[in-house]
PDB file of N, CA and C in Angstrom:
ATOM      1  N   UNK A   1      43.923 227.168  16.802  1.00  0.00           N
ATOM      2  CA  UNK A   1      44.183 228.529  16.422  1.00  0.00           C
ATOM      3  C   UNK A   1      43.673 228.741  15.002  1.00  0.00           C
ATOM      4  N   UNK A   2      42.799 229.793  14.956  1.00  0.00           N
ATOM      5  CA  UNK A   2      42.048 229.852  13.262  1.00  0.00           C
ATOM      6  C   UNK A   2      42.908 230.938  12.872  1.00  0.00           C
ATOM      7  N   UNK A   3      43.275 230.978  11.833  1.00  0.00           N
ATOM      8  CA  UNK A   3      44.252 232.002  10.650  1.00  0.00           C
ATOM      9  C   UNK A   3      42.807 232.967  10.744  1.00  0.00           C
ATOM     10  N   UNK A   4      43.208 234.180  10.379  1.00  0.00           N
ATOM     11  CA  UNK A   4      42.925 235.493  10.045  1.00  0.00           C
ATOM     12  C   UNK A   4      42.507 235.383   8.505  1.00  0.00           C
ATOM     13  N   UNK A   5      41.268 235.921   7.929  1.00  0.00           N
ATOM     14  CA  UNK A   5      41.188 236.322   6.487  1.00  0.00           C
ATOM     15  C   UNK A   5      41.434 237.829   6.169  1.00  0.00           C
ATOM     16  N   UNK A   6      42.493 237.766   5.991  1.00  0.00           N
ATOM     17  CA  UNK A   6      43.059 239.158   5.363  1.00  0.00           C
ATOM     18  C   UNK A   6      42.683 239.792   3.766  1.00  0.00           C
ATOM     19  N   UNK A   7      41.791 239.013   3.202  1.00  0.00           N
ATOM     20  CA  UNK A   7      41.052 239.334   1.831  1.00  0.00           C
ATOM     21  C   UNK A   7      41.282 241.152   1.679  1.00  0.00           C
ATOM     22  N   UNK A   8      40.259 241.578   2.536  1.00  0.00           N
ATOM     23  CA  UNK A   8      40.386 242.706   1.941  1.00  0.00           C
ATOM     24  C   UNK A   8      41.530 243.786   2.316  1.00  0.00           C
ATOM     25  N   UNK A   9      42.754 243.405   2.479  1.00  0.00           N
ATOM     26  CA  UNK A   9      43.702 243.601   2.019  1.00  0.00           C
ATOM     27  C   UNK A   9      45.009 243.189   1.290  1.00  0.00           C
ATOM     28  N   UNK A  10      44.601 242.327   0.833  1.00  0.00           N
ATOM     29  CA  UNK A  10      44.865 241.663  -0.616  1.00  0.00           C
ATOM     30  C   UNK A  10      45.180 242.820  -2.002  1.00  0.00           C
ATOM     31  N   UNK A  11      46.588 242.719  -2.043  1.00  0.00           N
ATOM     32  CA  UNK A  11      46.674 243.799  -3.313  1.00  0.00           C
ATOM     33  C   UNK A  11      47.341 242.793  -4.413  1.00  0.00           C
ATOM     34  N   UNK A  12      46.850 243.633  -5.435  1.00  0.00           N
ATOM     35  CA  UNK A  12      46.708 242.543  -7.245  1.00  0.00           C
ATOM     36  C   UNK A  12      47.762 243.174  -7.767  1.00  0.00           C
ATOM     37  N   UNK A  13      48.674 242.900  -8.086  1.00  0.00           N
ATOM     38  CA  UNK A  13      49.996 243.702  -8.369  1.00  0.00           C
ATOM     39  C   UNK A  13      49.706 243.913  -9.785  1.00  0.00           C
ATOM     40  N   UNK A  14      48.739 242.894 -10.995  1.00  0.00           N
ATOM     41  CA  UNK A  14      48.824 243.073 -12.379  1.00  0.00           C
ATOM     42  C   UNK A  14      47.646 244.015 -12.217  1.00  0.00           C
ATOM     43  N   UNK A  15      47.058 244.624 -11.451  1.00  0.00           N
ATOM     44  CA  UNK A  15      45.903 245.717 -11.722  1.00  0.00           C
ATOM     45  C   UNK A  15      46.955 246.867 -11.321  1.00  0.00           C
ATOM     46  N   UNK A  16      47.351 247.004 -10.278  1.00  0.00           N
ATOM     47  CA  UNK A  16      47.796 248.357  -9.711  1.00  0.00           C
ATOM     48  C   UNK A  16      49.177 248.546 -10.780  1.00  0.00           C
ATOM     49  N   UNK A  17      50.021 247.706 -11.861  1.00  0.00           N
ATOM     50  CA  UNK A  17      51.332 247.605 -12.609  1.00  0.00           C
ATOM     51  C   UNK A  17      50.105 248.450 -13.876  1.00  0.00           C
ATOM     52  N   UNK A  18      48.789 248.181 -14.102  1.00  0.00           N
ATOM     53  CA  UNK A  18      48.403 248.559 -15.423  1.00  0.00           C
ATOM     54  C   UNK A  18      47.335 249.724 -15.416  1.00  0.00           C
ATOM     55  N   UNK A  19      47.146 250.065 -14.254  1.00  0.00           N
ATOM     56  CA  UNK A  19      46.526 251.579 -13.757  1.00  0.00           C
ATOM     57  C   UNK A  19      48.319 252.242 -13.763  1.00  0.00           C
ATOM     58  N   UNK A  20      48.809 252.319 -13.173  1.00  0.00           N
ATOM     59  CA  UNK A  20      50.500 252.980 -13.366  1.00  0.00           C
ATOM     60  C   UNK A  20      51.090 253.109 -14.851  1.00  0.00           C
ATOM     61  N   UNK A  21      50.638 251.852 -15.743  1.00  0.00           N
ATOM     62  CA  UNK A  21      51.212 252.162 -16.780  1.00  0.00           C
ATOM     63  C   UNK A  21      50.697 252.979 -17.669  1.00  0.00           C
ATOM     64  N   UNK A  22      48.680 253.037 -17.491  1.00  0.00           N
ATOM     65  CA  UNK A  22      48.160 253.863 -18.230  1.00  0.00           C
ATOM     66  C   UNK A  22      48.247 255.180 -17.915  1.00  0.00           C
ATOM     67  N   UNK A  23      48.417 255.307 -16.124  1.00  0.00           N
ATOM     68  CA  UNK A  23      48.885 256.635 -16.039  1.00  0.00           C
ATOM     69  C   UNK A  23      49.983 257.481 -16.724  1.00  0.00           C
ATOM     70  N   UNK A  24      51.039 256.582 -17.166  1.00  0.00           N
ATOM     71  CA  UNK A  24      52.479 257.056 -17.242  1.00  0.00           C
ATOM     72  C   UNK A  24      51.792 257.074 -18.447  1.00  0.00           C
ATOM     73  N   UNK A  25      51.437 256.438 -19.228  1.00  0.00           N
ATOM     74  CA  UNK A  25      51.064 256.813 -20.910  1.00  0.00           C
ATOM     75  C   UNK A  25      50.434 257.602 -21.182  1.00  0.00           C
ATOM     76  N   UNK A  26      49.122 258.268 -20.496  1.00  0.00           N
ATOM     77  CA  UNK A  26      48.461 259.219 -20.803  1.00  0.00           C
ATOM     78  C   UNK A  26      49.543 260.693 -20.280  1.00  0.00           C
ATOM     79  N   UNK A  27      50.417 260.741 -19.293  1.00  0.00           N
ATOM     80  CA  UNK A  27      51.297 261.568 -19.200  1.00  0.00           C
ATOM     81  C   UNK A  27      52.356 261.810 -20.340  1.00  0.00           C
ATOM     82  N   UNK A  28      52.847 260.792 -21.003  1.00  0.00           N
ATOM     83  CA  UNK A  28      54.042 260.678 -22.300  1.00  0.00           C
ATOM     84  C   UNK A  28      53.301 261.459 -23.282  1.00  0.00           C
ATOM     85  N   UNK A  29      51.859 260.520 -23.485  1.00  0.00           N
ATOM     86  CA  UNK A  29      50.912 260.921 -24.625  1.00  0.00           C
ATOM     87  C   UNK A  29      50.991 263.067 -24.540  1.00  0.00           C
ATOM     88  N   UNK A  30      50.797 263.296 -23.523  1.00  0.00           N
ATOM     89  CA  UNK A  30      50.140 264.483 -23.488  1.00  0.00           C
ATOM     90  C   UNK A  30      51.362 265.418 -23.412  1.00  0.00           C
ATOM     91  N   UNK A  31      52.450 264.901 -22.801  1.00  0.00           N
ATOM     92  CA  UNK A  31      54.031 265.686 -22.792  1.00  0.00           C
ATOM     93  C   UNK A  31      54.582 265.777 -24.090  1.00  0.00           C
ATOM     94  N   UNK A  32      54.287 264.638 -24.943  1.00  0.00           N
ATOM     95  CA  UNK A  32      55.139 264.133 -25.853  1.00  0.00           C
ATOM     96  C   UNK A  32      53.938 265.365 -26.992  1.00  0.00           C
ATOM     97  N   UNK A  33      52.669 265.581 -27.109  1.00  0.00           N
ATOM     98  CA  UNK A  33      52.323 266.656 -28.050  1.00  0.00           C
ATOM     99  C   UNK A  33      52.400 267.882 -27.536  1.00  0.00           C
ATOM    100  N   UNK A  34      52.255 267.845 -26.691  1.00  0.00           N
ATOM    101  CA  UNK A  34      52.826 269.493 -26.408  1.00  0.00           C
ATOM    102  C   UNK A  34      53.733 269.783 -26.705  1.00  0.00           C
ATOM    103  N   UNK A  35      55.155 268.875 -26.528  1.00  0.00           N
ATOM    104  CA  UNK A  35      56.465 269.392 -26.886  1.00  0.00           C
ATOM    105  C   UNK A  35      57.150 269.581 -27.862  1.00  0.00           C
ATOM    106  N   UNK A  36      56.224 268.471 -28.921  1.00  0.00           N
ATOM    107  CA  UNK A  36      56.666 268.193 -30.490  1.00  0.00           C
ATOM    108  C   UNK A  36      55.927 269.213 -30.843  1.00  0.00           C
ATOM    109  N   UNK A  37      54.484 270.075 -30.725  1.00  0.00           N
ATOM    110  CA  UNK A  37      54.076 270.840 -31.524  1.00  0.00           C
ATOM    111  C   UNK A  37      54.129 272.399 -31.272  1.00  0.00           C
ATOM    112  N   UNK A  38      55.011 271.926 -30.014  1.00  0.00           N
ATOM    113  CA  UNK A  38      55.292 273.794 -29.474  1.00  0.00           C
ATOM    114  C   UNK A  38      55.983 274.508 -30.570  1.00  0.00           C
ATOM    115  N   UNK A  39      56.421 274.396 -31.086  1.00  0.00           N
ATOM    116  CA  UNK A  39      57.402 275.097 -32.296  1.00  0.00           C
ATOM    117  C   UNK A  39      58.708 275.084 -31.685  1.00  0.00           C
ATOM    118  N   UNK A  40      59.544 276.090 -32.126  1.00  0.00           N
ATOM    119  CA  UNK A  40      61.146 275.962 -31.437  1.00  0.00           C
ATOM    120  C   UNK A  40      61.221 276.788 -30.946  1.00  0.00           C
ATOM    121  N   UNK A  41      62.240 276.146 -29.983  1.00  0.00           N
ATOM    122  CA  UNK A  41      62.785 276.495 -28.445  1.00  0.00           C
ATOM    123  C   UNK A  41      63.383 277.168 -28.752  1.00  0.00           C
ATOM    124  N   UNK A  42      63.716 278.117 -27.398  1.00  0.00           N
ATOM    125  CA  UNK A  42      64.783 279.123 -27.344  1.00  0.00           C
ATOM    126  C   UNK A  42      66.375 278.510 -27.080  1.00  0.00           C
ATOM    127  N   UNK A  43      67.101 279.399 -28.143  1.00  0.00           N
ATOM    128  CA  UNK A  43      68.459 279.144 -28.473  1.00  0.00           C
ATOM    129  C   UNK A  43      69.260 278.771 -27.113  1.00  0.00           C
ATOM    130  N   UNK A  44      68.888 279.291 -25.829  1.00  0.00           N
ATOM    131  CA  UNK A  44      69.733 279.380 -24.717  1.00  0.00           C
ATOM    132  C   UNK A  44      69.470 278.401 -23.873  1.00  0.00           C
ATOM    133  N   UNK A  45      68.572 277.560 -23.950  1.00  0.00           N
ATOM    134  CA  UNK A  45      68.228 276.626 -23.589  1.00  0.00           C
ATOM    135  C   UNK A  45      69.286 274.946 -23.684  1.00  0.00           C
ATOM    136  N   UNK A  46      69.322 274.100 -22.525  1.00  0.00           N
ATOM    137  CA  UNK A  46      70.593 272.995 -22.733  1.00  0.00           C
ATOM    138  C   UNK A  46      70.052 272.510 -24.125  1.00  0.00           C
ATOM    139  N   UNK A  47      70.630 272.079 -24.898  1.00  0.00           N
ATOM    140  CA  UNK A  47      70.203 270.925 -25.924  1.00  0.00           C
ATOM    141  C   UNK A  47      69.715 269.724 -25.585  1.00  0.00           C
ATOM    142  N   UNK A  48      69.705 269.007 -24.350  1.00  0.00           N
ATOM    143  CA  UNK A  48      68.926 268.304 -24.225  1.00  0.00           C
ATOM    144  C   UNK A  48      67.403 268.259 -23.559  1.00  0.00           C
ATOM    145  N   UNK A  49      66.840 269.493 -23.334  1.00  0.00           N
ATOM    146  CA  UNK A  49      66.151 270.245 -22.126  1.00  0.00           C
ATOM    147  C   UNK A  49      64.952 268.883 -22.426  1.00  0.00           C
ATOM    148  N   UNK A  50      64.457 268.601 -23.149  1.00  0.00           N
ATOM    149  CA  UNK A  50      63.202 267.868 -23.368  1.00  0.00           C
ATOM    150  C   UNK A  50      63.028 266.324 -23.165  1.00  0.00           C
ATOM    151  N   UNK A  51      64.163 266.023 -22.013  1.00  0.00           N
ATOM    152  CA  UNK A  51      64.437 264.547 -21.448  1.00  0.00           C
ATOM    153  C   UNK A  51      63.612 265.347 -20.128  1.00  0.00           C
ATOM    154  N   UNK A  52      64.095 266.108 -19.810  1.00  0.00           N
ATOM    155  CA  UNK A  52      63.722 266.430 -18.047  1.00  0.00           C
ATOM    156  C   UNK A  52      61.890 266.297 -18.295  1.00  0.00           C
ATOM    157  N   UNK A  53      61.240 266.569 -19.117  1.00  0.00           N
ATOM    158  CA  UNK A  53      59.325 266.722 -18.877  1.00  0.00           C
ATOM    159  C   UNK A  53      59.216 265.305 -19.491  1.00  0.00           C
ATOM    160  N   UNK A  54      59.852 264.074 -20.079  1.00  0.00           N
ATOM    161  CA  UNK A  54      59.790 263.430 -20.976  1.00  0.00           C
ATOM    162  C   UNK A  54      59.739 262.166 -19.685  1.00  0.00           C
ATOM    163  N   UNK A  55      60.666 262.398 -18.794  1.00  0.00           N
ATOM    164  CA  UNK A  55      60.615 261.539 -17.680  1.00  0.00           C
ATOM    165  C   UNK A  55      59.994 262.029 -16.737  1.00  0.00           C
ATOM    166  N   UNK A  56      59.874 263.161 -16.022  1.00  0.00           N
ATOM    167  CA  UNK A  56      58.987 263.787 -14.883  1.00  0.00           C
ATOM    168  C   UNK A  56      57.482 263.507 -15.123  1.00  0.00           C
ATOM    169  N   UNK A  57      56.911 264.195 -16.447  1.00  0.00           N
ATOM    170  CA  UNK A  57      55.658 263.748 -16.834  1.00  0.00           C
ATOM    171  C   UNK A  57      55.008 262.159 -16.293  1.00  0.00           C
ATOM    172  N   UNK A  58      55.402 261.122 -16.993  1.00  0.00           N
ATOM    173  CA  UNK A  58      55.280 260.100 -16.904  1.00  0.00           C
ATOM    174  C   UNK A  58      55.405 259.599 -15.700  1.00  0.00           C
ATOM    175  N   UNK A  59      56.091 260.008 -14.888  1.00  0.00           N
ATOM    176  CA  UNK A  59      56.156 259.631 -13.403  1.00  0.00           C
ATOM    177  C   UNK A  59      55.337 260.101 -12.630  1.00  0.00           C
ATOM    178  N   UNK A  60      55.100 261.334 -12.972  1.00  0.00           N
ATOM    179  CA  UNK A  60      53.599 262.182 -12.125  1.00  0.00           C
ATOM    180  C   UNK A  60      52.356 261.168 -12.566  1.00  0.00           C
ATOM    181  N   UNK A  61      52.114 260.714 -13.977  1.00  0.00           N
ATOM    182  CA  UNK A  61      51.188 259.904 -14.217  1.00  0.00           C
ATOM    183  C   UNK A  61      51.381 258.872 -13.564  1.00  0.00           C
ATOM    184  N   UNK A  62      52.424 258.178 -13.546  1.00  0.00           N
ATOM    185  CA  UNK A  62      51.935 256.428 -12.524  1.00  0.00           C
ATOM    186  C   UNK A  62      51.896 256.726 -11.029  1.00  0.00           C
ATOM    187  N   UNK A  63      52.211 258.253 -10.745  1.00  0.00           N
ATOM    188  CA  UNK A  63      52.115 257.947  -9.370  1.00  0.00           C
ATOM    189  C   UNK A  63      50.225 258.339  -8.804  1.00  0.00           C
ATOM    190  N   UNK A  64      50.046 259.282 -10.647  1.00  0.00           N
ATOM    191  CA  UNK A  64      48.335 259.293 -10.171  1.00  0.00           C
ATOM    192  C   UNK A  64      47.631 257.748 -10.262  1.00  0.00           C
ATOM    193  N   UNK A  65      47.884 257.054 -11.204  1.00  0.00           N
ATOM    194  CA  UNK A  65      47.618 255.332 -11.846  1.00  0.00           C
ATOM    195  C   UNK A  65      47.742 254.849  -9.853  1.00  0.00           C
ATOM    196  N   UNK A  66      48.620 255.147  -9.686  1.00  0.00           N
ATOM    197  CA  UNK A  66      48.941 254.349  -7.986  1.00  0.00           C
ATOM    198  C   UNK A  66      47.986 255.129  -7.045  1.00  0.00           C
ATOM    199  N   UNK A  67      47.441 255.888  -6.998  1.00  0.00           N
ATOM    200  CA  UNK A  67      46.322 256.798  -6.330  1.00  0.00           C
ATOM    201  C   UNK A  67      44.873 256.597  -6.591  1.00  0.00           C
ATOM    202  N   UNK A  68      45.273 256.127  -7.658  1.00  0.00           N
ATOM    203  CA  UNK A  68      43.607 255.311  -8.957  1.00  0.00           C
ATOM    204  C   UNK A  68      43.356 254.155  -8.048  1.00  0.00           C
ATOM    205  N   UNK A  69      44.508 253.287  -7.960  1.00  0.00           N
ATOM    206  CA  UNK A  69      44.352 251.923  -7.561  1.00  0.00           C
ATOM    207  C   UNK A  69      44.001 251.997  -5.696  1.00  0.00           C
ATOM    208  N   UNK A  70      44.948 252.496  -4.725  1.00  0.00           N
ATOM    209  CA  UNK A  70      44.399 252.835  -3.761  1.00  0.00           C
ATOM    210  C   UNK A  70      43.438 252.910  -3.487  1.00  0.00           C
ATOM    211  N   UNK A  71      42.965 254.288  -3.970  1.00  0.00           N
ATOM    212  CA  UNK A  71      41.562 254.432  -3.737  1.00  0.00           C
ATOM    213  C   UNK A  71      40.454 253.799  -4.423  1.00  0.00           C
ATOM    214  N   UNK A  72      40.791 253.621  -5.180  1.00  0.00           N
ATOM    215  CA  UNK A  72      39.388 252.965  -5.884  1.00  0.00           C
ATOM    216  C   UNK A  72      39.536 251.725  -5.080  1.00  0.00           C
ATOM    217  N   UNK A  73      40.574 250.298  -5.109  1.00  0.00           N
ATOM    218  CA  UNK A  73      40.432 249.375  -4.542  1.00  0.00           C
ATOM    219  C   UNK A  73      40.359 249.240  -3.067  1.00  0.00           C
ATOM    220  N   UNK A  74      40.783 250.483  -2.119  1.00  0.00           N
ATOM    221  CA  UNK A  74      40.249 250.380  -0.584  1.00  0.00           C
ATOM    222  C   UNK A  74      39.590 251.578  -0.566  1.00  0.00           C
ATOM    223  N   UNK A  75      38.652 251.534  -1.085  1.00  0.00           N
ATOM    224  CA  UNK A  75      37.773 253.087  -0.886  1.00  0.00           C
ATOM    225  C   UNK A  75      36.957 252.345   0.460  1.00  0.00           C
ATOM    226  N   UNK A  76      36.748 251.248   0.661  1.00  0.00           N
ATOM    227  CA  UNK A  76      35.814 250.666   1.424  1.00  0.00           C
ATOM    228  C   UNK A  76      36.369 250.974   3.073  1.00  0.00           C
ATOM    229  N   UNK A  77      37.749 250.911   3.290  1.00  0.00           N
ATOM    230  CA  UNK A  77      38.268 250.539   4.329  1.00  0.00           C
ATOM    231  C   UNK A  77      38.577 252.064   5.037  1.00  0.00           C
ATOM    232  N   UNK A  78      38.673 253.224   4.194  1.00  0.00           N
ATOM    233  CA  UNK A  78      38.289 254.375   4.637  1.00  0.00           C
ATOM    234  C   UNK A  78      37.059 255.326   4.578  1.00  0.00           C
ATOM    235  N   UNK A  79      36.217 254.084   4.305  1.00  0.00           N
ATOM    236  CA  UNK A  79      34.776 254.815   4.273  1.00  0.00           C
ATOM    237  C   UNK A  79      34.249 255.837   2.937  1.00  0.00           C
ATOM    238  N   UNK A  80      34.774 255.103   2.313  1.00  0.00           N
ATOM    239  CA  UNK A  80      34.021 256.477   1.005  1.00  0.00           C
ATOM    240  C   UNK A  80      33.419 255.680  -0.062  1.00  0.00           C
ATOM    241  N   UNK A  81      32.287 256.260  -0.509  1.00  0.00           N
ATOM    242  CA  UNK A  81      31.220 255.461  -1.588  1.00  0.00           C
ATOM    243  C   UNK A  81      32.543 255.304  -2.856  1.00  0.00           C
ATOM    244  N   UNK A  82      32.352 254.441  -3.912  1.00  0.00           N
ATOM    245  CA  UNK A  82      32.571 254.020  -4.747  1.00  0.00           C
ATOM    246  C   UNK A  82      33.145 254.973  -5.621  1.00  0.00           C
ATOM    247  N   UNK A  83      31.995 255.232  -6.016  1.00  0.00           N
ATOM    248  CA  UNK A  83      31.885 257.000  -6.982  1.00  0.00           C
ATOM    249  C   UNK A  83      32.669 258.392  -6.565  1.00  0.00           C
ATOM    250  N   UNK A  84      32.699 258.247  -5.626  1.00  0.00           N
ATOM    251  CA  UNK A  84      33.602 259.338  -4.518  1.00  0.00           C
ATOM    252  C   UNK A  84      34.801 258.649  -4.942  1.00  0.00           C
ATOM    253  N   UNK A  85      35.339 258.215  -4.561  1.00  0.00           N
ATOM    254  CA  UNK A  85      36.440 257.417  -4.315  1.00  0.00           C
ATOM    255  C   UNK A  85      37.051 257.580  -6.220  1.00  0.00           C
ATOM    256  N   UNK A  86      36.101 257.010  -6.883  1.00  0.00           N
ATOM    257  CA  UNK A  86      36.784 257.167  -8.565  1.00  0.00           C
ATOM    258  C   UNK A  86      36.413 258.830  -8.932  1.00  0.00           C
ATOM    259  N   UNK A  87      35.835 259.539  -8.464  1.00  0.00           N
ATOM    260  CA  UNK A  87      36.164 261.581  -8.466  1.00  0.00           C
ATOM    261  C   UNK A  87      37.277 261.797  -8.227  1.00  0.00           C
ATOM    262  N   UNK A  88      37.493 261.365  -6.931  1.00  0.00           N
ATOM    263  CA  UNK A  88      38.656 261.886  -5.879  1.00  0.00           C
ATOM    264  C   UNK A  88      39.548 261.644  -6.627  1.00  0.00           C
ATOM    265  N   UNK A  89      40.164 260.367  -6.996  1.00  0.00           N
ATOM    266  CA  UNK A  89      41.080 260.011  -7.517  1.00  0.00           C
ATOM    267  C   UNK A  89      41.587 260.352  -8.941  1.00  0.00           C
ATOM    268  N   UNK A  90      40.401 260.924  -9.837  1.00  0.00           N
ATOM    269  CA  UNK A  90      40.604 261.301 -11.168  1.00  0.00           C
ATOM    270  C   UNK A  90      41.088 263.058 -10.982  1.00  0.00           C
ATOM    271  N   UNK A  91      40.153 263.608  -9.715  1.00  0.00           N
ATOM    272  CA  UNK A  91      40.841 265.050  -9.338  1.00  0.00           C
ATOM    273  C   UNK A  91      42.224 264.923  -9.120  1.00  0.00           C
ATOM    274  N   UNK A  92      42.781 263.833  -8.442  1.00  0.00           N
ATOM    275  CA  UNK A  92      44.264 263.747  -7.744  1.00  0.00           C
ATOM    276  C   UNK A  92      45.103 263.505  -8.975  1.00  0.00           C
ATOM    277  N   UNK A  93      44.294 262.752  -9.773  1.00  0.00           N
ATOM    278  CA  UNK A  93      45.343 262.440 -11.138  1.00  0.00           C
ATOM    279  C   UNK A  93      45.359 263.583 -12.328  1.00  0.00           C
ATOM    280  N   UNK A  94      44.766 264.522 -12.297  1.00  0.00           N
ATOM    281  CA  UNK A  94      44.743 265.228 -12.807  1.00  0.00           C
ATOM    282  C   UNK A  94      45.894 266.620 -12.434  1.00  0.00           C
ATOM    283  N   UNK A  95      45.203 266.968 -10.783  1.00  0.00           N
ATOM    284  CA  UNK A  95      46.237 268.123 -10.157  1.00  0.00           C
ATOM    285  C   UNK A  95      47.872 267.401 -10.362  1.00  0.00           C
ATOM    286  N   UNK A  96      47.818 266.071  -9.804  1.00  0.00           N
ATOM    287  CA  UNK A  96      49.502 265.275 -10.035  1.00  0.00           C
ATOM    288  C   UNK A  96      50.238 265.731 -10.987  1.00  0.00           C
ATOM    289  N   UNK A  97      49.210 265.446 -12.022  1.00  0.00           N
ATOM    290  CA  UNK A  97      49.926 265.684 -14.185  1.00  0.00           C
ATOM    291  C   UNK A  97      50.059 267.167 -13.942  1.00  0.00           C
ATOM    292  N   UNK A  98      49.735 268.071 -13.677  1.00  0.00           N
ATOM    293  CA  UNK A  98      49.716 269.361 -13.559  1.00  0.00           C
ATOM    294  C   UNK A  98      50.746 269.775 -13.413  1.00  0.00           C
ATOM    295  N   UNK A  99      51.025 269.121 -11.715  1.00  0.00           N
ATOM    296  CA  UNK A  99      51.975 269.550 -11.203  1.00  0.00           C
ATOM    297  C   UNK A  99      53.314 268.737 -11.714  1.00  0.00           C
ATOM    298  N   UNK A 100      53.200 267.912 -12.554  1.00  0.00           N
ATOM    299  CA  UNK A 100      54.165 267.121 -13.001  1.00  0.00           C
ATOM    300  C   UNK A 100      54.780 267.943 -14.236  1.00  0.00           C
ATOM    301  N   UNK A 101      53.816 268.468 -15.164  1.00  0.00           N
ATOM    302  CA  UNK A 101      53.682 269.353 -16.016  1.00  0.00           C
ATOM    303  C   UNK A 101      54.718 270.667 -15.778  1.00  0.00           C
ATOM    304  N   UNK A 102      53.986 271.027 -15.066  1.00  0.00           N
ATOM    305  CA  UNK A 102      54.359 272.625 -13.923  1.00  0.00           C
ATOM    306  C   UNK A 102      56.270 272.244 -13.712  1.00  0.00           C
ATOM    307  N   UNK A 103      56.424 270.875 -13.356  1.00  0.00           N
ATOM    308  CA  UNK A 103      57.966 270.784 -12.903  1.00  0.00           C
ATOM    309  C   UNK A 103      58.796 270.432 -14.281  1.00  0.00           C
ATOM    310  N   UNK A 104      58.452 269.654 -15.094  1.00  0.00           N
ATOM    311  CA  UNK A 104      58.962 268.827 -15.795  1.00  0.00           C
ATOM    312  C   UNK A 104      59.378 270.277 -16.535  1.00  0.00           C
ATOM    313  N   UNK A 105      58.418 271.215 -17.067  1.00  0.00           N
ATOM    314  CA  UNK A 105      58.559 272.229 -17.699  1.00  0.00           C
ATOM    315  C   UNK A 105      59.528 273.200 -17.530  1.00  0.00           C
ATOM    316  N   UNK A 106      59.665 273.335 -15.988  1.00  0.00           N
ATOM    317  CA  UNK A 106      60.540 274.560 -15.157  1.00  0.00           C
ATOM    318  C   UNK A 106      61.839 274.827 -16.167  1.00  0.00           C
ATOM    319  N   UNK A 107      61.727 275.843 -16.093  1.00  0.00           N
ATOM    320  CA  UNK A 107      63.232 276.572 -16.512  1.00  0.00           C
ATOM    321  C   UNK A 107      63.109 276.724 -18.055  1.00  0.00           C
ATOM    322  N   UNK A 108      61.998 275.978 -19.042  1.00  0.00           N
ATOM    323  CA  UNK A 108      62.297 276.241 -20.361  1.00  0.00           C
ATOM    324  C   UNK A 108      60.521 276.693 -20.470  1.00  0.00           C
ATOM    325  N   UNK A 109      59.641 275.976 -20.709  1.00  0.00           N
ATOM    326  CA  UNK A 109      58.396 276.523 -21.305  1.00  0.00           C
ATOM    327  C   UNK A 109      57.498 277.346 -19.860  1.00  0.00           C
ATOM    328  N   UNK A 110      58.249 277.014 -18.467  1.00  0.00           N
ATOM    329  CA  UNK A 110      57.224 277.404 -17.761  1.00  0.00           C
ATOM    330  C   UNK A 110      57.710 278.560 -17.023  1.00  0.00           C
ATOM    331  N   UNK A 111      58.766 279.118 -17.629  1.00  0.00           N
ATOM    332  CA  UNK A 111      59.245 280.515 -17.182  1.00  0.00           C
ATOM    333  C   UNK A 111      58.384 281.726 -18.063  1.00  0.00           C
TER     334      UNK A 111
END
């Protein structure tokens, strides 16, 4: 009985842990100046309002970092060139932060 080579689905946990983390950092990075240089908030707002985009942000980013890694590392196994595959995925990480943006924001800067 010959074993199976399952290679190309083989996942690298220290690549796909450091595409996630740069995602989540470029999300902090970009939450964290918007929010410090917005000027001040409105009075009616909770006092802590700027935990809710501080954690949402960052999570929209590693879950684009985890969409990076997917696709870029099995772009092969669903058929898409290389280059396609790192577009696609920089479009997806982009609309993600958006929409991470769009939520994290709700109720104080995006009303």
């Amino acid at each position: 009985m010959t074993q199976k080579d399952n290679s190309t689905l083989q996942l690298h946990p220290s690549s796909l842990i450091k595409r996630m983390l740069v995602g989540a950092g470029i999300g902090l990075l970009l939450i964290s100046f918007f929010l410090f240089t917005a000027g001040t908030p409105d009075p009616n707002w909770p006092r802590f309002w700027r935990i809710q985009p501080l954690i949402i942000v960052p999570l929209a980013g590693a879950m684009g970092g985890l969409c990076n890694y997917f696709l870029v590392h099995f772009h092969h196994l669903i058929r898409l060139n290389k280059i396609i595959a790192m577009i696609l995925s920089g479009l997806i990480f982009i609309i993600g932060l958006w929409l991470g943006i769009v939520l994290g924001l709700n109720g104080t800067y995006w009303n």
